[in-house]
Protein backbone atom coordinates (compact mmCIF):
# COMPACT_ATOMS: atom_id res chain seq x y z
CA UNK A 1 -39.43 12.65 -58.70
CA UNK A 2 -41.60 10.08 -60.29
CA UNK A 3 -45.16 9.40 -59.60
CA UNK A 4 -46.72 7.65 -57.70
CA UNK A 5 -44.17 8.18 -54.76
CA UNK A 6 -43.91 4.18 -53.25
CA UNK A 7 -42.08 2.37 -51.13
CA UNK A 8 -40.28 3.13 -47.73
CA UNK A 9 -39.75 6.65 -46.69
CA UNK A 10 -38.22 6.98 -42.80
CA UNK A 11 -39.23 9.99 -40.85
CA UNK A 12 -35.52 10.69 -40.34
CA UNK A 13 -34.68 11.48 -36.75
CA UNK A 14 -32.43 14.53 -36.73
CA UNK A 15 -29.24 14.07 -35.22
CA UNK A 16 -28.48 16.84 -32.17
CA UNK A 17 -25.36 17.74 -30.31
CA UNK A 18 -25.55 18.22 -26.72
CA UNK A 19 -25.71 21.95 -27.24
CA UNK A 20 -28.83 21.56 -29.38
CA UNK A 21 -26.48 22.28 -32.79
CA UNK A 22 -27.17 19.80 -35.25
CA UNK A 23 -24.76 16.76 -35.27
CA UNK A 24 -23.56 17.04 -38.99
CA UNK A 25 -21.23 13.72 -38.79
CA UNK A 26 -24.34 11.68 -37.48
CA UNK A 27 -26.35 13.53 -39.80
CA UNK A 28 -23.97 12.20 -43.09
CA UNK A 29 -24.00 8.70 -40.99
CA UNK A 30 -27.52 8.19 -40.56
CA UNK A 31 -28.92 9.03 -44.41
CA UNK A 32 -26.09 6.93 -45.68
CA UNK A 33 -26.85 3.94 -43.43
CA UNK A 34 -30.73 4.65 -45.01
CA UNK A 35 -29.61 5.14 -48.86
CA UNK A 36 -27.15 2.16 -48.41
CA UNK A 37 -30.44 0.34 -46.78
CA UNK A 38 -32.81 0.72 -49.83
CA UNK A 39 -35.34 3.06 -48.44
CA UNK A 40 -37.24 4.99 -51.52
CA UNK A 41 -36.60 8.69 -49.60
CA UNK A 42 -36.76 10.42 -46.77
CA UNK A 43 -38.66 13.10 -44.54
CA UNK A 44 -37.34 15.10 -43.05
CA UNK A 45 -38.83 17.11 -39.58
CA UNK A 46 -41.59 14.50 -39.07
CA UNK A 47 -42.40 13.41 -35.46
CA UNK A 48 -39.39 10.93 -35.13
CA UNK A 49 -37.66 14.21 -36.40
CA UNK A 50 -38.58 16.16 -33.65
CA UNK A 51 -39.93 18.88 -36.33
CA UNK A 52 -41.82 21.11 -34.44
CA UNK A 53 -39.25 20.92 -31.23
CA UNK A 54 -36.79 22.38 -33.63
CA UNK A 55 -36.07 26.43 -33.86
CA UNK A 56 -35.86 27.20 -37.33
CA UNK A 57 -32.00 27.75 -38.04
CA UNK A 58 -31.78 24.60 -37.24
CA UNK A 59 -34.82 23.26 -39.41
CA UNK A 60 -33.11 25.16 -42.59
CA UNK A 61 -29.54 23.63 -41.47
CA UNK A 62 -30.75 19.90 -41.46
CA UNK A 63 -33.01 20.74 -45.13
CA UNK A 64 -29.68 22.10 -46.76
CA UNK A 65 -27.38 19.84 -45.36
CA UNK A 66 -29.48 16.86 -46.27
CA UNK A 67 -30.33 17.67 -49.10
CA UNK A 68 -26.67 18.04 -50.03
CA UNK A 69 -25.77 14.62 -48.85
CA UNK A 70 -28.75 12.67 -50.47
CA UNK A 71 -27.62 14.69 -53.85
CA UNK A 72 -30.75 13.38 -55.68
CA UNK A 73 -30.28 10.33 -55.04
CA UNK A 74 -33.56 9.77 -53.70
CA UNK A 75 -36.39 11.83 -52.99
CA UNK A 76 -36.65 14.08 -49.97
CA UNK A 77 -40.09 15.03 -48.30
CA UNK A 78 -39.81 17.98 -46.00
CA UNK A 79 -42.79 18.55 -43.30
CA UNK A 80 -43.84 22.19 -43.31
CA UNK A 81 -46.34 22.30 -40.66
CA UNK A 82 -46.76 24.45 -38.68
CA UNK A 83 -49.05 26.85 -36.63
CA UNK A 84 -48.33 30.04 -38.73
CA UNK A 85 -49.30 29.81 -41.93
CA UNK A 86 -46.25 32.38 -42.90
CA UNK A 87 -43.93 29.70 -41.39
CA UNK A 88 -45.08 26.75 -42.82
CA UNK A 89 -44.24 28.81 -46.32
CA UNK A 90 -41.01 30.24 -45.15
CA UNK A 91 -39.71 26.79 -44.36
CA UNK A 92 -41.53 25.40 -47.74
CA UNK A 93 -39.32 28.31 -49.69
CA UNK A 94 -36.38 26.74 -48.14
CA UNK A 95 -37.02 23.45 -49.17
CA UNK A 96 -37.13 24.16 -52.73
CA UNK A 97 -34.05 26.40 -52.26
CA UNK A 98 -31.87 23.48 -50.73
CA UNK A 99 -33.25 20.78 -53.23
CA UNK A 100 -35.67 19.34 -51.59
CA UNK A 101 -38.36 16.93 -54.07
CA UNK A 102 -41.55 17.49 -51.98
CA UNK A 103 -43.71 18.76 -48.93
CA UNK A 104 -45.77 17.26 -46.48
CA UNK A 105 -48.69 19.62 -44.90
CA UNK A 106 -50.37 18.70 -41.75
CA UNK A 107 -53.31 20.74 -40.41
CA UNK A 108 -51.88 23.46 -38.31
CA UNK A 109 -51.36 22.47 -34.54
CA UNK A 110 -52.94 24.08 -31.32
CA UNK A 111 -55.99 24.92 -32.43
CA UNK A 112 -58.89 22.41 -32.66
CA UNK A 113 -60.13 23.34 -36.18
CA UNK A 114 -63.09 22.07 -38.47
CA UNK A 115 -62.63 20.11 -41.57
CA UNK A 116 -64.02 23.46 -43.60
CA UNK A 117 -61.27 25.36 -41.94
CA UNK A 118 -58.95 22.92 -43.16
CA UNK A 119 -59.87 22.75 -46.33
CA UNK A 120 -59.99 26.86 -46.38
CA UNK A 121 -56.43 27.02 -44.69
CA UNK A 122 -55.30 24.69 -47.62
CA UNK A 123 -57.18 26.65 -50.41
CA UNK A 124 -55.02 29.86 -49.49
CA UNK A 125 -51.75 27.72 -48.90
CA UNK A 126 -51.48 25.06 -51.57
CA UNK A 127 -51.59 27.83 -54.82
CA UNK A 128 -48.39 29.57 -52.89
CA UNK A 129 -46.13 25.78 -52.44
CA UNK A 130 -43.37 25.88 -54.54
CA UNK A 131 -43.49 22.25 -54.56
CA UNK A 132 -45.48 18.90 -55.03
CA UNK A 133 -47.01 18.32 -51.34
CA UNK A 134 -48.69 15.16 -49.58
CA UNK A 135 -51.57 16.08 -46.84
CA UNK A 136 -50.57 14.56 -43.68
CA UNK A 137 -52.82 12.70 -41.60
CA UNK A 138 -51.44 12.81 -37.67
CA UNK A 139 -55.27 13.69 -35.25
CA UNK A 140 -53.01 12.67 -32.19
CA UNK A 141 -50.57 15.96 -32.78
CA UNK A 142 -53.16 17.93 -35.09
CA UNK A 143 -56.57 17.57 -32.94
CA UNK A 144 -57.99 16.61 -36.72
CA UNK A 145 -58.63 13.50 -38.34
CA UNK A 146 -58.66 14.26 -41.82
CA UNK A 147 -61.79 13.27 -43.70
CA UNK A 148 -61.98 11.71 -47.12
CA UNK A 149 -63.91 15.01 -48.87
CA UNK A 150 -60.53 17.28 -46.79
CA UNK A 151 -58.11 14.39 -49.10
CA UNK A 152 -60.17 14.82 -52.03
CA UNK A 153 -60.03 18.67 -52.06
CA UNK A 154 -56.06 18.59 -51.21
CA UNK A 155 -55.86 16.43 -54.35
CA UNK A 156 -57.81 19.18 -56.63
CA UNK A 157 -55.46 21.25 -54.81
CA UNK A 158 -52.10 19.49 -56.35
CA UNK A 159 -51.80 17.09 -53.33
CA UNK A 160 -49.69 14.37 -54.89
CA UNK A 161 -50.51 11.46 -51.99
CA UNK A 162 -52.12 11.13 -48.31
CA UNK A 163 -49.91 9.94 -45.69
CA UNK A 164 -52.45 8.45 -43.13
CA UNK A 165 -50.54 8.21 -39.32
CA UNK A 166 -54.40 8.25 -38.03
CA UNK A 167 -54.68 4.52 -36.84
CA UNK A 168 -57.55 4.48 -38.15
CA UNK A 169 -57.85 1.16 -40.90
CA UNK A 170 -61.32 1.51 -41.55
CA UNK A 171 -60.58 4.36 -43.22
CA UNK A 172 -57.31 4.09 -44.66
CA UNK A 173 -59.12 1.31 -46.67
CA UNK A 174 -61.63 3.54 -47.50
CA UNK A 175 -58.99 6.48 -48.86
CA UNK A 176 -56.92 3.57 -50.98
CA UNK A 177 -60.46 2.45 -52.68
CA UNK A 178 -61.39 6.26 -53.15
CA UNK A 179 -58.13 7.08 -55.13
CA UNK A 180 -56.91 3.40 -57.37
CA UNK A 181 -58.25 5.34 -60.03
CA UNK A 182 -55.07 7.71 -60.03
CA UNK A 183 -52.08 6.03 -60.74
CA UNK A 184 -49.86 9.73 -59.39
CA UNK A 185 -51.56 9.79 -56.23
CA UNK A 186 -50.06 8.23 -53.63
CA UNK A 187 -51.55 6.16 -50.44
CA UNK A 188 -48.74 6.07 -47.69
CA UNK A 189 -49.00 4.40 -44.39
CA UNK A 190 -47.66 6.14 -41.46
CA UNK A 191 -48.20 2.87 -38.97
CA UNK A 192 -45.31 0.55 -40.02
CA UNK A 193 -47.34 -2.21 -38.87
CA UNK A 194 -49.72 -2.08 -41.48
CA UNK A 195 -46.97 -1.88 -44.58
CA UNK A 196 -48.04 -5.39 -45.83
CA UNK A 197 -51.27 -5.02 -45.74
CA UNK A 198 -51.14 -1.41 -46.85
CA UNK A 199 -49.36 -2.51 -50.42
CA UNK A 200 -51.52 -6.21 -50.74
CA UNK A 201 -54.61 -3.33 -50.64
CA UNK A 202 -52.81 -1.74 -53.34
CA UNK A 203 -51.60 1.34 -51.28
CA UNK A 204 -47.96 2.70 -51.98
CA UNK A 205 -45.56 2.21 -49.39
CA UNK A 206 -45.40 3.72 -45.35
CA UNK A 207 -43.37 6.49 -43.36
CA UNK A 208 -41.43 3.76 -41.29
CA UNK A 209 -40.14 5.00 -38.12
CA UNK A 210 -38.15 1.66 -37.28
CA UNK A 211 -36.62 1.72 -41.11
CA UNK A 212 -34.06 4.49 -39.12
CA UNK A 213 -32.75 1.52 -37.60
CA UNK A 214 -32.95 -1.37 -39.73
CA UNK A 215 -34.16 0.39 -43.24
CA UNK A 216 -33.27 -3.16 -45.07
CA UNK A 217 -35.47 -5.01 -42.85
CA UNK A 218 -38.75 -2.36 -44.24
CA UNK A 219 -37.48 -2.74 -47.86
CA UNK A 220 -37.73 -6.15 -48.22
CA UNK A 221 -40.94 -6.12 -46.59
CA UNK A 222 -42.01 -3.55 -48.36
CA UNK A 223 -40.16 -5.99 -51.94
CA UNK A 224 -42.11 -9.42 -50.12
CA UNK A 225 -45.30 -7.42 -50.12
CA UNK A 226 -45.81 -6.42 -53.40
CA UNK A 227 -44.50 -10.03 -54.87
CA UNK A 228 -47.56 -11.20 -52.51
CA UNK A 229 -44.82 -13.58 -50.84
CA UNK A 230 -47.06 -14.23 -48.05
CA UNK A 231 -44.36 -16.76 -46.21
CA UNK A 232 -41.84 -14.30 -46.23
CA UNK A 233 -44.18 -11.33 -44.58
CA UNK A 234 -45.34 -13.41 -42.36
CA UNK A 235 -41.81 -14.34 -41.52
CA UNK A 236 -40.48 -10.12 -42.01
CA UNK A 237 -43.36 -8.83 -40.02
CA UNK A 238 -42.62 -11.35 -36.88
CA UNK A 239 -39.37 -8.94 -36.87
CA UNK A 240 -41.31 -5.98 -36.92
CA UNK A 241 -44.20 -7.00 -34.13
CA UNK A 242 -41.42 -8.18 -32.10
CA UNK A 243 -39.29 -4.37 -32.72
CA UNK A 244 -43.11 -3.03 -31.19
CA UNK A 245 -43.41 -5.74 -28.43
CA UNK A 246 -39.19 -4.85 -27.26
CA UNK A 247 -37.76 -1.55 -28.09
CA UNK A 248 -40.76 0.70 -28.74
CA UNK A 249 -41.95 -0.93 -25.07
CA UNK A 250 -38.82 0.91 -23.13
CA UNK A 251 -39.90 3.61 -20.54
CA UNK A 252 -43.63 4.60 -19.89
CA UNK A 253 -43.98 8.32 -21.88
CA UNK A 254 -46.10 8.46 -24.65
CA UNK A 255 -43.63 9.33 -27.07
CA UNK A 256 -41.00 6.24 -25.70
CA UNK A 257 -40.64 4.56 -29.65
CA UNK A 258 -39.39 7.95 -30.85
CA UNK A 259 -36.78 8.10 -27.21
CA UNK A 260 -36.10 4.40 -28.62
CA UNK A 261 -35.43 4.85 -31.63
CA UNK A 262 -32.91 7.94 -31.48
CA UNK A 263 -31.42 5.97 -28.54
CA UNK A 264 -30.87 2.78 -30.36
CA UNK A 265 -29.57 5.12 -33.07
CA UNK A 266 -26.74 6.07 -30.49
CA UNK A 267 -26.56 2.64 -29.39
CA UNK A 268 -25.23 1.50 -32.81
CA UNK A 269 -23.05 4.34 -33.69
CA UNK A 270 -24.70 5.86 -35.95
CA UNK A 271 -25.58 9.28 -34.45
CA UNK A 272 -26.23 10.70 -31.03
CA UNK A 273 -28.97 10.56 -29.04
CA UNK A 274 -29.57 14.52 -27.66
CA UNK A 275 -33.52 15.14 -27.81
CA UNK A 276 -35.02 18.63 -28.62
CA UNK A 277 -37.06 19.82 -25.45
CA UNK A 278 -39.84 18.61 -24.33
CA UNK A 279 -38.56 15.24 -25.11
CA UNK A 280 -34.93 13.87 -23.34
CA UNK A 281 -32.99 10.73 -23.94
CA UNK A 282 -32.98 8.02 -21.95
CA UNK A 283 -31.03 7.53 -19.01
CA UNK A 284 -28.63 4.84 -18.43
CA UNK A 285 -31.32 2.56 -17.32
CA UNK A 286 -33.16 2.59 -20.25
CA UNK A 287 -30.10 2.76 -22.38
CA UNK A 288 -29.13 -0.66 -21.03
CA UNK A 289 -32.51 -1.84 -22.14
CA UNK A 290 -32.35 -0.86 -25.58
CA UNK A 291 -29.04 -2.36 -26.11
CA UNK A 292 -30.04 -6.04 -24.84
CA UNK A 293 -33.10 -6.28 -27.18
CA UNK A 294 -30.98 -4.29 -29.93
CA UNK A 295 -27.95 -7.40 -29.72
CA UNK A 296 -30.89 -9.67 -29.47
CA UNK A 297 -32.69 -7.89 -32.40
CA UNK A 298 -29.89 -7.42 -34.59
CA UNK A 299 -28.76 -11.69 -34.38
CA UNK A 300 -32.34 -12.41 -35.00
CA UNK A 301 -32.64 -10.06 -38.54
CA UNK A 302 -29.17 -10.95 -39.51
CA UNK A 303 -30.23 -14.99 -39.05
CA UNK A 304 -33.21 -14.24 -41.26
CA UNK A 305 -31.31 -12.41 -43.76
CA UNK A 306 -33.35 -9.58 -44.04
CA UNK A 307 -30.18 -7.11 -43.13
């Protein structure tokens, strides 16, 4: 895997059955719709991968089995985090087993801890990865907003980027000024929305949840940004405010763009559209929504030729 890691890397959704068994032709579908997209790798068990929804069989299924089908072609992040320490290494052990390129470690959920704690949870974990890891950035799952001293002391730790899903731009401009100075360490975007100006500020590249839909539409955003084609973002990211403003705006839960985005998934045969529980698919309603803005969506990228 070469450093830094850049571009676009989609928090895959994983593809379910209705009996909760993982849906192995969607699964083949759906990462060669992404490779045959241009995205720059994957990760795997994010939140648009319903990671910690999952039991772990079928967290170890969709590593190996993934892992098989992307064959090296490109990179593949796994998310280990999880609320047991022992866990988050048993499922890193697999990774490395199956082939996977890297890890992604989150502060441990439940528990409202301190950035010290943090930083003492990652002292004892990061010497037993058996892989390169990025911190991961997510307060609205995690209860903890990662400070810059927490990134800095994951990086002495062998932390090979930051992915930043915090919202938070003040900062994220702060972490990409803090770390220009090393050329391996990567500055990743989890809020699509900010991929332009993410790579003009000389970040790396984002963890695009929409790229599981139209990956090409995120590459050459992702390509336009860093040739500093300013007509063509402008014109790219019109597609992407109006994805925000239409699909991610179906139903009223807080977690309707990842329902959307597995549904519109389903919607254009790629892979089904079964949710782990809490979370449940839309109904028919819904379903009907996401189509009309997907046929309107889909003209509209295809007319730009972005797809």
């Amino acid at each position: 895997m070469k450093l830094p890691l850049k571009g676009i890397i989609p928090p895959m959704v994983t593809p379910l059955l209705e009996n909760m068994e993982l849906d192995l032709n969607g699964l083949n579908k759906l990462i060669e719709h992404l490779i045959q997209g241009g995205v720059h790798g994957i990760f795997l068990l994010g939140t648009n991968g319903e990671g910690p929804s999952l039991s772990y069989p079928i967290r170890k299924q969709l590593i190996l089995e993934a892992c098989k089908i992307v064959n090296k072609r490109i990179p593949v992040l796994v998310n280990i985090t999880d609320s047991s320490i022992d866990s988050a290494l048993e499922i890193a052990e697999y990774a490395k087993l199956s082939g996977a390129d890297a890890l992604v470690v989150a502060p441990p959920y439940y528990f409202p801890i301190s950035q010290e704690e943090m930083i003492g949870y990652l002292e004892v974990l990061a010497p037993k990865l058996p892989l390169p890891f990025l911190i991961y950035d997510i307060p609205s799952c995690t209860k903890l907003h990662l400070s810059i001293k927490t990134i800095k002391r994951a990086k002495e730790l062998g932390a090979i980027g930051v992915k930043d899903s915090s919202g938070d731009m003040g900062t994220f401009y702060q972490i990409i000024e803090e770390f220009k100075e090393f050329s391996d360490f990567s500055v990743i975007a989890g809020a699509e929305i900010f991929l332009s100006d993410t790579i003009l500020n000389e970040g790396h590249g984002a963890v695009a949840g929409g790229a599981n839909l139209f990956p090409r539409l995120f590459v050459e955003l992702y390509e336009a940004s860093c040739e500093k084609d300013l007509d063509k973002i402008k014109l790219l990211r019109q597609s992407i405010i109006k994805m925000h403003s239409t699909l991610y705006n179906v139903g009223s839960t807080p977690t309707k763009s990842i329902r959307a985005i597995k549904c519109g998934l389903s919607v254009l045969g790629i892979c089904s559209d079964h949710m782990a529980q809490p979370l449940s698919r839309f109904g028919e309603k819904n379903r009907k929504k996401i189509r009309e803005y997907l046929s309107v969506f889909e003209y509209d990228v295809h007319h730009k030729n972005v797809l």
